[in-house]
PDB file of N, CA and C in Angstrom:
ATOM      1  N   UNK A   1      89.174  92.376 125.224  1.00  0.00           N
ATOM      2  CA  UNK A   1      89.056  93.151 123.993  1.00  0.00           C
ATOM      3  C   UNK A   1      89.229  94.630 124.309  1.00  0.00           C
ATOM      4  N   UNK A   2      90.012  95.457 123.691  1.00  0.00           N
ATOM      5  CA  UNK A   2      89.840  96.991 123.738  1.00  0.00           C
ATOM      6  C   UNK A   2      89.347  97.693 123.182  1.00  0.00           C
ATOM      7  N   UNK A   3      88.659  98.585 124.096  1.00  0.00           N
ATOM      8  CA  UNK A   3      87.608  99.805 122.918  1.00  0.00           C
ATOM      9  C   UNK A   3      88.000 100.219 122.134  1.00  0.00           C
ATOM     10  N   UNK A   4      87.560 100.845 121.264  1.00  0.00           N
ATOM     11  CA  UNK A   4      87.609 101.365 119.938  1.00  0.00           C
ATOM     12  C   UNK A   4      87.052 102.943 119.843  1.00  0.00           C
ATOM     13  N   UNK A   5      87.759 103.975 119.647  1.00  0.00           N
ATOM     14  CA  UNK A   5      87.430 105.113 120.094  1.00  0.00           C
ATOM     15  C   UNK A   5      87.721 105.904 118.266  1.00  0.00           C
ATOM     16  N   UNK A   6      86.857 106.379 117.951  1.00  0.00           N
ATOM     17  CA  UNK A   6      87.188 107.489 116.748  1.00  0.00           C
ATOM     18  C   UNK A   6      87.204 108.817 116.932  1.00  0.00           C
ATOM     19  N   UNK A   7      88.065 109.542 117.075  1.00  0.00           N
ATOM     20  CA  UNK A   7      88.363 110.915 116.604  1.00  0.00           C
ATOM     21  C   UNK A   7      87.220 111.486 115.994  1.00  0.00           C
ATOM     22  N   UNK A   8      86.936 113.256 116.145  1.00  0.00           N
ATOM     23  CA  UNK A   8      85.859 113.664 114.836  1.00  0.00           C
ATOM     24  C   UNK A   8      86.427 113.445 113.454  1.00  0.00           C
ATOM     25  N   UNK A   9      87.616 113.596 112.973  1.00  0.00           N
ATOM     26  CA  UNK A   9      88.025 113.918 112.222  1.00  0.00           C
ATOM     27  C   UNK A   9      88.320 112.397 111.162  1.00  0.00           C
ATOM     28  N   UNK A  10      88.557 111.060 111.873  1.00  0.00           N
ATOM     29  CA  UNK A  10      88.478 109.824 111.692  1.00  0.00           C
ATOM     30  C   UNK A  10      87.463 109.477 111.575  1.00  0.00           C
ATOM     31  N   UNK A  11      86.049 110.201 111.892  1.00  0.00           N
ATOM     32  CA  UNK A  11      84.257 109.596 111.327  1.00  0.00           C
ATOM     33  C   UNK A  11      84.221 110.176 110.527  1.00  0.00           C
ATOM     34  N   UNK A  12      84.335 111.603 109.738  1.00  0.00           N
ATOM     35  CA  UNK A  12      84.353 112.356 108.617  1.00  0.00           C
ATOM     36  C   UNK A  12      84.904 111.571 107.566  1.00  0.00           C
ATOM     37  N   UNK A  13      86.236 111.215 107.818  1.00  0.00           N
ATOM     38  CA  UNK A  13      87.356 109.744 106.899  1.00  0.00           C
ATOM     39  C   UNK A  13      86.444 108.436 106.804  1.00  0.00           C
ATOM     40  N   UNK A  14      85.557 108.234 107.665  1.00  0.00           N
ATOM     41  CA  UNK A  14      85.271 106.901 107.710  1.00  0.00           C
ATOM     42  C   UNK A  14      84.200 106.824 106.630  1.00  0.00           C
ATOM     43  N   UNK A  15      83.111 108.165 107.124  1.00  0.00           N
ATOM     44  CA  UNK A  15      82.185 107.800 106.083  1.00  0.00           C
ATOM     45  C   UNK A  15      81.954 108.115 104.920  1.00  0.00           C
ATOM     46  N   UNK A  16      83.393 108.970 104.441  1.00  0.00           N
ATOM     47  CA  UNK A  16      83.864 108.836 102.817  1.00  0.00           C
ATOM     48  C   UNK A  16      83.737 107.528 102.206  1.00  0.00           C
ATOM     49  N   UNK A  17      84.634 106.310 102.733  1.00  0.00           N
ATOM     50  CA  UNK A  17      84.230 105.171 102.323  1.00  0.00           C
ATOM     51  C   UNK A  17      83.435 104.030 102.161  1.00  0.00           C
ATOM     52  N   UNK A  18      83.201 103.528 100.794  1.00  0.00           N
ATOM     53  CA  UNK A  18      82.368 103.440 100.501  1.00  0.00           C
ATOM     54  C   UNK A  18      82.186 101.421 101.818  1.00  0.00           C
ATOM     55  N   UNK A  19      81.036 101.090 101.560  1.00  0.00           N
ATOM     56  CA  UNK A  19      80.574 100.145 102.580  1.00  0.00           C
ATOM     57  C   UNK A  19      81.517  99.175 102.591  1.00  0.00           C
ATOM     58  N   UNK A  20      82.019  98.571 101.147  1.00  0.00           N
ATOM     59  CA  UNK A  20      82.833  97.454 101.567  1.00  0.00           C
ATOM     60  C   UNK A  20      84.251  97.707 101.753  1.00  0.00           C
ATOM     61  N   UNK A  21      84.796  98.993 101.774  1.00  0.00           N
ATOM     62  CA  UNK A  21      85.872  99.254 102.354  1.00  0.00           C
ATOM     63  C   UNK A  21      85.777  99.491 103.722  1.00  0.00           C
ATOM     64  N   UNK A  22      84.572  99.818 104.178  1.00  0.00           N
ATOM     65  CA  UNK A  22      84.305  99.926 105.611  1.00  0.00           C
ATOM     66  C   UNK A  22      84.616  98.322 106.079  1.00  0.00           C
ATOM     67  N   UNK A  23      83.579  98.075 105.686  1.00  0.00           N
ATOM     68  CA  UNK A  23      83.387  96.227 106.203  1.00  0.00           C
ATOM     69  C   UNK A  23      84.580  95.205 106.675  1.00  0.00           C
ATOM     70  N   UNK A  24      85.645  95.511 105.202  1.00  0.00           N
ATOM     71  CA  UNK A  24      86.970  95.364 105.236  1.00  0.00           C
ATOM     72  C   UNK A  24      87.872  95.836 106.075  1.00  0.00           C
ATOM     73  N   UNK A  25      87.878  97.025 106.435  1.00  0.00           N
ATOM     74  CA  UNK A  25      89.207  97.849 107.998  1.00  0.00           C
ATOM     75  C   UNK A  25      88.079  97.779 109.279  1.00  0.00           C
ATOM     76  N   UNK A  26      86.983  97.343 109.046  1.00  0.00           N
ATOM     77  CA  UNK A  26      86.335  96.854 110.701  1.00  0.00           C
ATOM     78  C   UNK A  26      86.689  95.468 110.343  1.00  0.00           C
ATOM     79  N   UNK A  27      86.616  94.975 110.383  1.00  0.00           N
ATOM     80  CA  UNK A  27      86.911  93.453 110.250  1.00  0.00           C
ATOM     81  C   UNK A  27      88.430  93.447 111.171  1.00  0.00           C
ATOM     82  N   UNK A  28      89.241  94.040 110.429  1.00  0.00           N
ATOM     83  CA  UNK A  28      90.862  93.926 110.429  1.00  0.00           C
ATOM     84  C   UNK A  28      91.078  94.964 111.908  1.00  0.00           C
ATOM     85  N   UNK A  29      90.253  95.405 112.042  1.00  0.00           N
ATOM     86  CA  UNK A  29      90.445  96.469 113.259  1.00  0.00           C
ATOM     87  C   UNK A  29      90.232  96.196 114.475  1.00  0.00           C
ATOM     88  N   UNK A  30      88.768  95.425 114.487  1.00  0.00           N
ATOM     89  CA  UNK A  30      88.732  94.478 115.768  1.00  0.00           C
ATOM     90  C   UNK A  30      89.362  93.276 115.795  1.00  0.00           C
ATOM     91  N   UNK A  31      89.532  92.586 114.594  1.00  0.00           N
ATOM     92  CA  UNK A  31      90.270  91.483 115.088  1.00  0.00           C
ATOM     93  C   UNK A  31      91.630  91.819 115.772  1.00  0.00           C
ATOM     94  N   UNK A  32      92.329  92.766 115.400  1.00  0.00           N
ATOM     95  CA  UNK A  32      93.030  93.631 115.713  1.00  0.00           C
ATOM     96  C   UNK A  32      92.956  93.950 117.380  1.00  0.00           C
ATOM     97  N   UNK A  33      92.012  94.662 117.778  1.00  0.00           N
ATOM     98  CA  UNK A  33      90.955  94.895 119.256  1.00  0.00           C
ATOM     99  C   UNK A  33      91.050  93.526 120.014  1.00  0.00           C
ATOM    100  N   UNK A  34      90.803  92.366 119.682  1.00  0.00           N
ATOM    101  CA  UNK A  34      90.928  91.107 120.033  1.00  0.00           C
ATOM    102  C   UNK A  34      91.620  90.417 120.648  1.00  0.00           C
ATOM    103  N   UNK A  35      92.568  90.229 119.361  1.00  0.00           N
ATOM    104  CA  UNK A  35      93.935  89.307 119.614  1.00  0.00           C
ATOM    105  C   UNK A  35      94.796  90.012 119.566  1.00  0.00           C
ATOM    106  N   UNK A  36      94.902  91.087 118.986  1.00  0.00           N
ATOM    107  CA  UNK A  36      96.542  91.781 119.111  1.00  0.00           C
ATOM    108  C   UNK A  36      97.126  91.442 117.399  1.00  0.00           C
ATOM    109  N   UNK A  37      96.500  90.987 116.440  1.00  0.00           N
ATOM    110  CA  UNK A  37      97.085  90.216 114.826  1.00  0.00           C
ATOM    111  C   UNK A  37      96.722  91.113 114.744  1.00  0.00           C
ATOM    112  N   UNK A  38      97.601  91.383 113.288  1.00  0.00           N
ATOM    113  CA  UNK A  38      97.402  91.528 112.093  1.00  0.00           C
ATOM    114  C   UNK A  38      98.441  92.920 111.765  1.00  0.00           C
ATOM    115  N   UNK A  39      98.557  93.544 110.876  1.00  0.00           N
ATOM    116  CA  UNK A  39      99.989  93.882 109.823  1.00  0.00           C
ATOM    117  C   UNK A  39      99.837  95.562 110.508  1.00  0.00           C
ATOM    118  N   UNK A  40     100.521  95.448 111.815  1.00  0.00           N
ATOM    119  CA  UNK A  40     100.849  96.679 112.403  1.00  0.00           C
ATOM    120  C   UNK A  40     101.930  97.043 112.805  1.00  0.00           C
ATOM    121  N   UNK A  41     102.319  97.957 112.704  1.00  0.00           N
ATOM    122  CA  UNK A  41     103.627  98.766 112.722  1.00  0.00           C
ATOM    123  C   UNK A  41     103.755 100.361 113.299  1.00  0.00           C
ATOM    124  N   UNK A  42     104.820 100.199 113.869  1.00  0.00           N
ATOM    125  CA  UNK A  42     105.144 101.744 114.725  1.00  0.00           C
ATOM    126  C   UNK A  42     105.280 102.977 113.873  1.00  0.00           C
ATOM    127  N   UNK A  43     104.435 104.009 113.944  1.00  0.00           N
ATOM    128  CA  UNK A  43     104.820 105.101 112.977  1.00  0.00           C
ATOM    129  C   UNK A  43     106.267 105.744 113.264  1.00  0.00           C
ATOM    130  N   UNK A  44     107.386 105.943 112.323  1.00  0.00           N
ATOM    131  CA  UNK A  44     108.328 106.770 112.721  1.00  0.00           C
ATOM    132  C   UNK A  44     108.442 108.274 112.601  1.00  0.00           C
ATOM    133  N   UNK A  45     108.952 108.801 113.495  1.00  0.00           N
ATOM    134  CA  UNK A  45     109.023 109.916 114.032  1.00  0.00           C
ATOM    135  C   UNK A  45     108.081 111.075 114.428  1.00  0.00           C
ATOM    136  N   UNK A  46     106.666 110.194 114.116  1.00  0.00           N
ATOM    137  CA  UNK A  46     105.403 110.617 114.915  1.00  0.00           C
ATOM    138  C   UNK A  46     104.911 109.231 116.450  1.00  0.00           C
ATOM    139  N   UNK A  47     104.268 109.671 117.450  1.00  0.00           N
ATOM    140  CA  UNK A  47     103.946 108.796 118.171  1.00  0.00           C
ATOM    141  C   UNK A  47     102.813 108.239 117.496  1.00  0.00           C
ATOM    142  N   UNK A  48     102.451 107.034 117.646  1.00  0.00           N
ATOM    143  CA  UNK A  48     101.484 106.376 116.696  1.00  0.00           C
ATOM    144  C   UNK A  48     101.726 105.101 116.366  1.00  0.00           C
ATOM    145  N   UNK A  49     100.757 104.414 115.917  1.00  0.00           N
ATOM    146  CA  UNK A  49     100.884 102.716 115.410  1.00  0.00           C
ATOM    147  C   UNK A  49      99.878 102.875 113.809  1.00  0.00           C
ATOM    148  N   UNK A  50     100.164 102.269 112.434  1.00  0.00           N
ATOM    149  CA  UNK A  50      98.805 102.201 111.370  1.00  0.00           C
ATOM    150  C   UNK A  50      99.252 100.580 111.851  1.00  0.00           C
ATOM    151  N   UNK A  51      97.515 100.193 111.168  1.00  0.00           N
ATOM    152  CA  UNK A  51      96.783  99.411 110.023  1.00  0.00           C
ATOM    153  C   UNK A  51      96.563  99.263 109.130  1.00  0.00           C
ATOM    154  N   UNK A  52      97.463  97.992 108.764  1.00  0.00           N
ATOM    155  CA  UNK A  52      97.295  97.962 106.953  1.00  0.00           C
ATOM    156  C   UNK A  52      96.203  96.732 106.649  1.00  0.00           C
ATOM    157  N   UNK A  53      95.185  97.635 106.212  1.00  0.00           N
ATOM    158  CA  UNK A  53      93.994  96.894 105.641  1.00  0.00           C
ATOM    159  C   UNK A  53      94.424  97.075 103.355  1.00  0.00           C
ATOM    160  N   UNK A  54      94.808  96.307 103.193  1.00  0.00           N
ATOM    161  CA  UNK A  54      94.692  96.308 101.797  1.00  0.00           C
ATOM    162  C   UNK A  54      95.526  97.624 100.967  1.00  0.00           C
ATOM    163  N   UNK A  55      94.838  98.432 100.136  1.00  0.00           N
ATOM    164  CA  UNK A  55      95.747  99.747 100.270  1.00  0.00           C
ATOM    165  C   UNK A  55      95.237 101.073 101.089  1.00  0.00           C
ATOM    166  N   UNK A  56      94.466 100.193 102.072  1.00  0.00           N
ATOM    167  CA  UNK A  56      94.122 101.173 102.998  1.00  0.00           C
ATOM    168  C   UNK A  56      94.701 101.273 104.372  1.00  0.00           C
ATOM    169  N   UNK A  57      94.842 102.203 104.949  1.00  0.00           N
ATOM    170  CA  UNK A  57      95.285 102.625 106.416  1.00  0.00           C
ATOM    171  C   UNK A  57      94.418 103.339 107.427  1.00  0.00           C
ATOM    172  N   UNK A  58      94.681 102.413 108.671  1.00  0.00           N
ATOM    173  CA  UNK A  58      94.464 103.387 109.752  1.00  0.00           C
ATOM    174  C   UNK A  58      95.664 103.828 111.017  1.00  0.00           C
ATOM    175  N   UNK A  59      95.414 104.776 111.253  1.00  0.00           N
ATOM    176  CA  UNK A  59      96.606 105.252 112.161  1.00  0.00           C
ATOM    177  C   UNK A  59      95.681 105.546 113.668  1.00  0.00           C
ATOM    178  N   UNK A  60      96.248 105.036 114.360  1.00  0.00           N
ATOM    179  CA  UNK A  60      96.070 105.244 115.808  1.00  0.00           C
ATOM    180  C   UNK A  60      97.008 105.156 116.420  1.00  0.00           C
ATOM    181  N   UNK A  61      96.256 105.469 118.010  1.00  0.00           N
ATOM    182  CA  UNK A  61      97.093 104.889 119.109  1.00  0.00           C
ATOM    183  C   UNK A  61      96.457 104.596 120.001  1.00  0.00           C
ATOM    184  N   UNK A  62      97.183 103.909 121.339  1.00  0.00           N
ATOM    185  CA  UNK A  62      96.319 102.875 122.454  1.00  0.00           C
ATOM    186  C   UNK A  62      97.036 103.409 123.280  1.00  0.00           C
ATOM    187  N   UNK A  63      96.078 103.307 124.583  1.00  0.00           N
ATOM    188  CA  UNK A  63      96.355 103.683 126.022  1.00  0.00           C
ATOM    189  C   UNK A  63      95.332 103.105 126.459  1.00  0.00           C
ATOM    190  N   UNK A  64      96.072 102.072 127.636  1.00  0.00           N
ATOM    191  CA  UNK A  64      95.339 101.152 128.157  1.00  0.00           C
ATOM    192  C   UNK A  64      94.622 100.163 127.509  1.00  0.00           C
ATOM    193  N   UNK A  65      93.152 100.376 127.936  1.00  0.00           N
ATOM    194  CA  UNK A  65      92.292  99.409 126.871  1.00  0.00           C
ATOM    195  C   UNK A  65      91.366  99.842 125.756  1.00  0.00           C
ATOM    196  N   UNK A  66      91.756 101.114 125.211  1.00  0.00           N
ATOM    197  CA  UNK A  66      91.393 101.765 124.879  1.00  0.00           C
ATOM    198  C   UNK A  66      92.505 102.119 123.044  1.00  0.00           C
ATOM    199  N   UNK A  67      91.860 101.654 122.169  1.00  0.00           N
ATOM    200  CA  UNK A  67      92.421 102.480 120.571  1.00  0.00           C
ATOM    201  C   UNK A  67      91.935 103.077 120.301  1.00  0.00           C
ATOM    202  N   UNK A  68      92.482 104.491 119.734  1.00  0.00           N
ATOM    203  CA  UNK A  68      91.749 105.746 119.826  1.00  0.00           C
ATOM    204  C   UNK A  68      92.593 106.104 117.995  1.00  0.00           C
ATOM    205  N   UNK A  69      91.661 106.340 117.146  1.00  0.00           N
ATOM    206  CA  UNK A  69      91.728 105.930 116.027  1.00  0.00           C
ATOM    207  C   UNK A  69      91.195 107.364 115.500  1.00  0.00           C
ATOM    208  N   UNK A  70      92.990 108.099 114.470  1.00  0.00           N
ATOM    209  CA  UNK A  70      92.674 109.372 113.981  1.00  0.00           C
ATOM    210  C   UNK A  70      92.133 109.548 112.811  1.00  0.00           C
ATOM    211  N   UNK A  71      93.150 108.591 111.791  1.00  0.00           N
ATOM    212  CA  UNK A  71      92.685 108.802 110.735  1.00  0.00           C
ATOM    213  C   UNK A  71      92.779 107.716 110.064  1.00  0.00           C
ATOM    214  N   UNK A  72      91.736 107.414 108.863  1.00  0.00           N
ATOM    215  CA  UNK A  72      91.660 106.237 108.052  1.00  0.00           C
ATOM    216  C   UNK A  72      91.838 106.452 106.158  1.00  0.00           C
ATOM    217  N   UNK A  73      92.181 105.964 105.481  1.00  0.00           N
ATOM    218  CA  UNK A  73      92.367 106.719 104.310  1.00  0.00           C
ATOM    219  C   UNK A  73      93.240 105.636 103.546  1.00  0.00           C
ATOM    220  N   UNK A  74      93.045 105.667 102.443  1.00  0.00           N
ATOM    221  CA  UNK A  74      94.587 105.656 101.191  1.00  0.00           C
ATOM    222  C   UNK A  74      95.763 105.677 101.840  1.00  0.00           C
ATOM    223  N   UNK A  75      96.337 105.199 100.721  1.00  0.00           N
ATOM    224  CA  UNK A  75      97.857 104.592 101.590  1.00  0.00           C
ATOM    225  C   UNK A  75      98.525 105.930 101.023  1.00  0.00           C
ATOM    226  N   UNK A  76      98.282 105.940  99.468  1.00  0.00           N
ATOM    227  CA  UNK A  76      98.808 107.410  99.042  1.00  0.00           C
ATOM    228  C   UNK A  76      98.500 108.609  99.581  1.00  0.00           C
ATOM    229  N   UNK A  77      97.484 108.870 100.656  1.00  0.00           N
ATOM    230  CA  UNK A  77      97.108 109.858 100.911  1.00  0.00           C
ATOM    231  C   UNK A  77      97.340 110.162 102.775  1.00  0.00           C
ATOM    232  N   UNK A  78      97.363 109.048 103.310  1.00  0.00           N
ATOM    233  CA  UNK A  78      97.337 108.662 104.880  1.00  0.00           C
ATOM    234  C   UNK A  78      98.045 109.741 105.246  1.00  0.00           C
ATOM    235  N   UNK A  79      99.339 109.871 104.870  1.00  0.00           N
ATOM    236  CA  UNK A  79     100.709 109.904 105.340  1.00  0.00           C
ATOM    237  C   UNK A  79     101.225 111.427 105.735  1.00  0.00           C
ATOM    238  N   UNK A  80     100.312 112.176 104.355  1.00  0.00           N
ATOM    239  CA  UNK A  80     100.587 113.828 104.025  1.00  0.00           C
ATOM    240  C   UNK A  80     100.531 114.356 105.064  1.00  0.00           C
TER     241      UNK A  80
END
């Protein structure tokens, strides 16, 4: 399994949302951490990988065993 690392700026994002949107992108994040599933994709023309939890996103990236996780948010809003 690989750690799970948050950014300051990705706990500020996190605890905007409300519990069961939390509940929902941890769920999808470690399983994620786990096995390697679920609906991820390469950011283009930034270095980076998101997570698509529902119409929510997280954007990270991994080195080693280690996901180091910037920002979490709206799909309409992730991206700006």
């Amino acid at each position: 399994m690989k750690e799970i690392e948050f950014t300051s700026a990705a706990v500020r994002q996190w605890r905007k949302l409300s519990a069961a949107t939390r509940a929902q992108i941890d769920l999808k994040l470690k399983t994620f951490a786990e096995t390697g599933a679920g609906d991820v994709k390469a950011l283009k023309g930034v270095s980076g990988m998101r997570l698509r939890s529902g119409d929510w996103r997280v954007l990270f990236t991994m080195t080693g065993n280690t996901i180091t996780v910037h920002a979490v948010g709206h799909r309409r809003e992730i991206y700006d």
